[in-house]
N, C-alpha and C. Protein backbone atom coordinates (compact mmCIF):
# COMPACT_ATOMS: atom_id res chain seq x y z
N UNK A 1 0.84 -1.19 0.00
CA UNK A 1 0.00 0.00 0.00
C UNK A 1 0.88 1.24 0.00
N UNK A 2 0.44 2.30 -0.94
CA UNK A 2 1.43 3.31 -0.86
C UNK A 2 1.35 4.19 0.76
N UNK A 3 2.11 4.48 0.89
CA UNK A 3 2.10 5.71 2.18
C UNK A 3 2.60 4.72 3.34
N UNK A 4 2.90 3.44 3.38
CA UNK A 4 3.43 2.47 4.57
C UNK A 4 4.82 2.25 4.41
N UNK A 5 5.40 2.46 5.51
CA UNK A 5 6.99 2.09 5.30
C UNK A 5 7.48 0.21 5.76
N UNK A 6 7.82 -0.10 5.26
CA UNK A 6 8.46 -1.04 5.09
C UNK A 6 8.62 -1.46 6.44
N UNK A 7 8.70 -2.58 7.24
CA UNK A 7 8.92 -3.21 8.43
C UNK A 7 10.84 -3.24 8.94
N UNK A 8 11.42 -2.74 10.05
CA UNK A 8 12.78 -2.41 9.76
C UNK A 8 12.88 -3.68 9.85
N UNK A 9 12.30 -5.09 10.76
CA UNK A 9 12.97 -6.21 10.79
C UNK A 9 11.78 -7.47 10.31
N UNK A 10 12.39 -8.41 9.92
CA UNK A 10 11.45 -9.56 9.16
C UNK A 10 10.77 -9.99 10.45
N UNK A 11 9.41 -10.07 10.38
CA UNK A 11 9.09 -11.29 11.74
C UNK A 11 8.45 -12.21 11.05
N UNK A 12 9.34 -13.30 12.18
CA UNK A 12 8.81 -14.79 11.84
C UNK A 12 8.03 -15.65 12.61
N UNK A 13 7.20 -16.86 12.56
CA UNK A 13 6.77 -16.82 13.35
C UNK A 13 7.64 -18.24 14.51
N UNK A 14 7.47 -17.94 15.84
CA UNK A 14 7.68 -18.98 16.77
C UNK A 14 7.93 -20.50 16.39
N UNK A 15 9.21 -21.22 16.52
CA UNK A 15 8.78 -22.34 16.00
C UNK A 15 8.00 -22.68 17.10
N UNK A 16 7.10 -24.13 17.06
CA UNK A 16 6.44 -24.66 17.93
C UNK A 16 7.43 -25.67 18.43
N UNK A 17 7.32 -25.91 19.90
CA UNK A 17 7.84 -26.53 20.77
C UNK A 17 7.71 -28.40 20.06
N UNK A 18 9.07 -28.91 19.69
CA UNK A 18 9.17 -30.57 19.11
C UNK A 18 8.94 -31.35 19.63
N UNK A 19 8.56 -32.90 19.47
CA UNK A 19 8.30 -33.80 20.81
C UNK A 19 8.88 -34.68 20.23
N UNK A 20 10.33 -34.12 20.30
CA UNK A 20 11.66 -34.96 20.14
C UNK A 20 11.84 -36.07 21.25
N UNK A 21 11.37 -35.07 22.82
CA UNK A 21 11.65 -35.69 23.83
C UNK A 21 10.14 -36.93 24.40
N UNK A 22 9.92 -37.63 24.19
CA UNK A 22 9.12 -38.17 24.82
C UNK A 22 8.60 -38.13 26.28
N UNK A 23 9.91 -38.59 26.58
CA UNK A 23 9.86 -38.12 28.07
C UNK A 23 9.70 -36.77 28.89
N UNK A 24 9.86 -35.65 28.47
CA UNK A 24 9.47 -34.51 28.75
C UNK A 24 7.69 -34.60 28.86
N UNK A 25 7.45 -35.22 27.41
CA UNK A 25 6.07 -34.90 26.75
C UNK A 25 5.06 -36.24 28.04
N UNK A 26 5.79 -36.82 28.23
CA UNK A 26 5.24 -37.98 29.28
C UNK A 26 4.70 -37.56 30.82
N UNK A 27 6.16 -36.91 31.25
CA UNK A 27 6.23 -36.17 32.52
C UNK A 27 5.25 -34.97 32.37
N UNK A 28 4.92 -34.28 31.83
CA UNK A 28 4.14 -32.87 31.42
C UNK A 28 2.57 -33.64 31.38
N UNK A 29 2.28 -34.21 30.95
CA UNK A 29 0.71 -35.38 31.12
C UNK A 29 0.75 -35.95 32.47
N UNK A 30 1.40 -36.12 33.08
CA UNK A 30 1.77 -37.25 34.37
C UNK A 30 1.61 -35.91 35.41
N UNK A 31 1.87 -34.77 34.97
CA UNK A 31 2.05 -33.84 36.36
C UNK A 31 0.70 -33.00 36.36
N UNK A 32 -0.04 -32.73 34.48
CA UNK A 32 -1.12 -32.29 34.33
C UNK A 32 -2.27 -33.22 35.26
N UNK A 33 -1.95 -34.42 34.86
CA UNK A 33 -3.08 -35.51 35.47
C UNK A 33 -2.79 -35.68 37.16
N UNK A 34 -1.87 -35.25 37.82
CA UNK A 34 -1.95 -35.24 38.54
C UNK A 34 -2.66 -33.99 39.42
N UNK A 35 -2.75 -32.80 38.80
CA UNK A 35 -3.25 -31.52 39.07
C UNK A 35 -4.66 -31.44 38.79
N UNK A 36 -5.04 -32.11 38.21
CA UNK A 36 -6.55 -32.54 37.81
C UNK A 36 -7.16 -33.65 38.62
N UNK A 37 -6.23 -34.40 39.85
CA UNK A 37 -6.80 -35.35 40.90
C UNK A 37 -6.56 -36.52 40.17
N UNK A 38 -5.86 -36.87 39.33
CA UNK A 38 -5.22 -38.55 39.02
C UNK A 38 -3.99 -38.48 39.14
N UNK A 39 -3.90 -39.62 40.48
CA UNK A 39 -2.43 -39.57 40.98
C UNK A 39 -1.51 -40.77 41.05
N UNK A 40 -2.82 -41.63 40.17
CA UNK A 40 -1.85 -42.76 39.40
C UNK A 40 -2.37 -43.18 37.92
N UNK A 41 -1.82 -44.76 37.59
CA UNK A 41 -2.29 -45.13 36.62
C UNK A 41 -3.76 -45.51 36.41
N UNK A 42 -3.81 -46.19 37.69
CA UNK A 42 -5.40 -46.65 37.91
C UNK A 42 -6.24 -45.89 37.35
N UNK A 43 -7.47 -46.02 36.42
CA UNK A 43 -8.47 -45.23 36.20
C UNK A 43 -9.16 -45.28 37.45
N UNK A 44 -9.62 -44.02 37.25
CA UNK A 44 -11.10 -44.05 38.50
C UNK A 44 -12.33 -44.64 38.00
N UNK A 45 -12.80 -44.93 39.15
CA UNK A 45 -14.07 -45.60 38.64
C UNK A 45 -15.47 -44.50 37.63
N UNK A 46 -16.59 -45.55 37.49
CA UNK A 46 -17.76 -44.58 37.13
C UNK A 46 -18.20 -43.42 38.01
N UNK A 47 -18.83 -44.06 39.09
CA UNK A 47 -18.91 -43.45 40.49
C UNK A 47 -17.94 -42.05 40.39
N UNK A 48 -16.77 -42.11 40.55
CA UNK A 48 -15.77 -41.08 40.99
C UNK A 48 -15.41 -40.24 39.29
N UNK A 49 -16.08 -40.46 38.35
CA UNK A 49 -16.34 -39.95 37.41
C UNK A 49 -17.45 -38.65 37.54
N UNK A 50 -18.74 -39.74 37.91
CA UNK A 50 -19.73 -38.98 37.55
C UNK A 50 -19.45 -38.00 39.08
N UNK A 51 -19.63 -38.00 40.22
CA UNK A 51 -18.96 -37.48 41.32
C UNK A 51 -18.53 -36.11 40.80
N UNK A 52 -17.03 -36.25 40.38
CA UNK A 52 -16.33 -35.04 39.78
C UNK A 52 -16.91 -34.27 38.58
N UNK A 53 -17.96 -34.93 37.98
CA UNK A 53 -18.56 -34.39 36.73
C UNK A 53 -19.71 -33.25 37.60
N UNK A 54 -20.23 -34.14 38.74
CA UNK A 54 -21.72 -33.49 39.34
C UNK A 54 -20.86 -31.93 40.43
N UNK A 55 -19.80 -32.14 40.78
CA UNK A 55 -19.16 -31.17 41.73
C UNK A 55 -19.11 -29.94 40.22
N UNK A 56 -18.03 -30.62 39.13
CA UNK A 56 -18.09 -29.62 38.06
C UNK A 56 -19.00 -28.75 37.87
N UNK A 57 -20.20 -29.12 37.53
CA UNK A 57 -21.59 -28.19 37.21
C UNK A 57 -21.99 -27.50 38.27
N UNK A 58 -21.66 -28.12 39.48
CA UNK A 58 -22.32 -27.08 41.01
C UNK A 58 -21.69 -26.39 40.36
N UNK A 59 -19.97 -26.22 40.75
CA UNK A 59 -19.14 -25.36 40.82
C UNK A 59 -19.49 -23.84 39.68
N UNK A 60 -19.92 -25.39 38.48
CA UNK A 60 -20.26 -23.58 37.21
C UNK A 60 -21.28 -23.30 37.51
N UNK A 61 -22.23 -23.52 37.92
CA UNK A 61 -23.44 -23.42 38.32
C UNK A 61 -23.77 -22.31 39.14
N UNK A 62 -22.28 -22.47 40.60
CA UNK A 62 -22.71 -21.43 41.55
C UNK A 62 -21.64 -20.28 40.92
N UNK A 63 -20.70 -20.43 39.96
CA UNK A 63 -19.89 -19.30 39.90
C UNK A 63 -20.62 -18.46 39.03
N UNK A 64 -22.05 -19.56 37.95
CA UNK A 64 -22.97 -18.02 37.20
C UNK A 64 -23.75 -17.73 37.87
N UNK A 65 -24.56 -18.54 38.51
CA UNK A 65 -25.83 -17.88 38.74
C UNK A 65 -25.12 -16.96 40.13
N UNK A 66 -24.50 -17.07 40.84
CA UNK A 66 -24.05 -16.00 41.71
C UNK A 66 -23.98 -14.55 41.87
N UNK A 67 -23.09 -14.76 40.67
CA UNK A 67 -22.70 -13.04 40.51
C UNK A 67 -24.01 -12.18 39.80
N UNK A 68 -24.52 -13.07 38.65
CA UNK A 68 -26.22 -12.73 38.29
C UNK A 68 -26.86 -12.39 39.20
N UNK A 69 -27.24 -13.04 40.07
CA UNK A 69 -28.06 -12.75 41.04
C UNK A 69 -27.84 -11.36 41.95
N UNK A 70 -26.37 -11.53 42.28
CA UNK A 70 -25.42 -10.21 42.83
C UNK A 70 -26.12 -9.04 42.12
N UNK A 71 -26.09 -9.14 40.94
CA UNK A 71 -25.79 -8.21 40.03
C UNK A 71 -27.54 -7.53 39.80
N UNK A 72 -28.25 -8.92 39.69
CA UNK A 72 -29.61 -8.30 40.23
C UNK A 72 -30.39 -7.71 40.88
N UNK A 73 -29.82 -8.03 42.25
CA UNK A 73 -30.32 -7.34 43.51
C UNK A 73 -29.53 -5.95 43.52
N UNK A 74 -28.40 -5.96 43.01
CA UNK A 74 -27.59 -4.58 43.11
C UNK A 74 -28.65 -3.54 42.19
N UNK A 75 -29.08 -4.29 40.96
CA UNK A 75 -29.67 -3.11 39.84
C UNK A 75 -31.19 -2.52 40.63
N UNK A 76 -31.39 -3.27 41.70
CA UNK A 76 -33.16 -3.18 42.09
C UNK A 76 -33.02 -1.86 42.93
């Protein structure tokens, strides 16, 4: 486009991180799954599935309708 000057340096973009290392890429899943409450190989059961699924939805549950509600009584 006329009237634009030229960029003084080329940008490129980021390479993306390789998974040359396996083991990096192993340990990084192993520490995620552990931060998410699996702290071994064992799967959890159904039970302790659905459990963590039913806490999930409270949790979003009370973090919307909360502040909504907040936010309701504040506008009245």
């Amino acid at each position: 486009m006329p009237g634009l000057d030229p960029p003084d340096r080329v940008i490129t973009p980021r390479r993306v991180e390789s998974f040359q290392h396996a083991g990096d890429t192993t340990m990084t899943l192993r520490r995620a799954g552990r931060a998410s409450g699996i702290r071994t190989d064992v799967l959890p059961s159904l039970e302790q599935v659905e459990r963590r699924r039913f806490e999930l939805w409270l949790m979003s549950t009370v973090l919307l309708v909360g502040p909504t509600a907040g936010l309701a009584i504040r506008s009245l």
